[in-house]
C-alpha atoms as a PDB file:
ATOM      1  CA  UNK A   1      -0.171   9.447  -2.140  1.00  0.00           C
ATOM      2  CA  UNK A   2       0.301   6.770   0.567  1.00  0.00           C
ATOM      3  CA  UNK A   3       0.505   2.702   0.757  1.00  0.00           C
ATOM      4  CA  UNK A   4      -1.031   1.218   3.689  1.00  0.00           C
ATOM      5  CA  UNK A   5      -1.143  -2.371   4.696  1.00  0.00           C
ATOM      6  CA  UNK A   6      -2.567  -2.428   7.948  1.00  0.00           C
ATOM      7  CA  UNK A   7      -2.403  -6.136   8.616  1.00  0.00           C
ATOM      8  CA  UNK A   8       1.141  -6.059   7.796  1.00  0.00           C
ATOM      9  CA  UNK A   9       1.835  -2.579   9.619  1.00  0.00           C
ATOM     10  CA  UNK A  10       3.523  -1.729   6.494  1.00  0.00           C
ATOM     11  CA  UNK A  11       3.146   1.880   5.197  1.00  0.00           C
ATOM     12  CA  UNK A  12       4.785   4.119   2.828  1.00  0.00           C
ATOM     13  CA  UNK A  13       4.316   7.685   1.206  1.00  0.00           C
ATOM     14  CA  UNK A  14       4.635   7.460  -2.518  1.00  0.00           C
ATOM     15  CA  UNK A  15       5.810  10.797  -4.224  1.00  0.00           C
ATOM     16  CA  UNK A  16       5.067  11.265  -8.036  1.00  0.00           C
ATOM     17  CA  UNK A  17       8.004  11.344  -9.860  1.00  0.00           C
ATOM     18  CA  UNK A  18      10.360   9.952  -7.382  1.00  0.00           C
ATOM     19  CA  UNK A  19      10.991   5.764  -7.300  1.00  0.00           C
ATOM     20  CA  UNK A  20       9.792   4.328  -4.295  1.00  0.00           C
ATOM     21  CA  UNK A  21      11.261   1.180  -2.463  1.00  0.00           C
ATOM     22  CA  UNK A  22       9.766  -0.871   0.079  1.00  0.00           C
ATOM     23  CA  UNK A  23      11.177  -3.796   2.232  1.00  0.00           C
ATOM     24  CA  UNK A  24       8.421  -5.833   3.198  1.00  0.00           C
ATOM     25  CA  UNK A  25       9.283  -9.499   5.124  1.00  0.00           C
ATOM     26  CA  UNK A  26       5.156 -10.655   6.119  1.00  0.00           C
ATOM     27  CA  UNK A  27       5.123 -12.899   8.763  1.00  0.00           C
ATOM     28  CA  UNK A  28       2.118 -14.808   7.551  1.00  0.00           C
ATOM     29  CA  UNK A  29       0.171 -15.828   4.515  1.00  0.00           C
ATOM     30  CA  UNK A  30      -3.127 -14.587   3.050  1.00  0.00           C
ATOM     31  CA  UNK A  31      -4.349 -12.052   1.093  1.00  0.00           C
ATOM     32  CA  UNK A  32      -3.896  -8.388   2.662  1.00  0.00           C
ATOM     33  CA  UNK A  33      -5.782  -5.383   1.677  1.00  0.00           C
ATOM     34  CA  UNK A  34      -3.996  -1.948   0.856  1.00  0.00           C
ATOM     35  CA  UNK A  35      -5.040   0.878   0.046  1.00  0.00           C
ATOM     36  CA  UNK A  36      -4.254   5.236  -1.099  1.00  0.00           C
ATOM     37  CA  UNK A  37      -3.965   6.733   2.630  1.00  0.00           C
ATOM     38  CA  UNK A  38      -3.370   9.944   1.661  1.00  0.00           C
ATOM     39  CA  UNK A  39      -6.115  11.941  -0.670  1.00  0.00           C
ATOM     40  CA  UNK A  40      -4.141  12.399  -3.554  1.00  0.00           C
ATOM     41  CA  UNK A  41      -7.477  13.962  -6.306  1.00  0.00           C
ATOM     42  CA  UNK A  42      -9.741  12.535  -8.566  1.00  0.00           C
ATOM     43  CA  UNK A  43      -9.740   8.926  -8.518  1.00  0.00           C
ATOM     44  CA  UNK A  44      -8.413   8.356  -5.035  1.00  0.00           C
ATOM     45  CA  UNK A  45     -11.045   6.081  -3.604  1.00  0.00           C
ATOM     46  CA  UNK A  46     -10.360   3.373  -6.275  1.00  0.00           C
ATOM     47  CA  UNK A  47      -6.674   3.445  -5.127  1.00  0.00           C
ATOM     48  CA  UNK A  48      -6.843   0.242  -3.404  1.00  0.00           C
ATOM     49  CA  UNK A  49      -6.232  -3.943  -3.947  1.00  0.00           C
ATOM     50  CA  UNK A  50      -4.738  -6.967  -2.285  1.00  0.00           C
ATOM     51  CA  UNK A  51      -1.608  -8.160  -1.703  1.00  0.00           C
ATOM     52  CA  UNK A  52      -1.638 -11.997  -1.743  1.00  0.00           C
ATOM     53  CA  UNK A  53       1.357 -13.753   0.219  1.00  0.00           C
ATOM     54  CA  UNK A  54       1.817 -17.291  -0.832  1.00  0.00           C
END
């Protein structure tokens, strides 16, 4: 599975099983959408949602 948020050009594989860490420092406020880059199986095109920075 991936992460992707292209307006922050932040992106990330995620590996089941294994904990996954992220720095992320946006530059700017708004709501960003992200979304599964990586087809991952049944279910993958609802892998997505916004990341609001206040």
């Amino acid at each position: 599975m991936g992460f992707n948020v292209p307006d922050l050009k932040v992106r990330t594989d995620i590996i089941p099983n294994i904990k996954t860490r992220l720095a992320l420092m946006p530059d700017k406020v708004g709501e960003f959408p992200f979304y599964c880059d990586i087809f991952c199986g049944s279910g993958h095109e609802d892998m997505s949602g916004v990341l609001i920075v206040t």
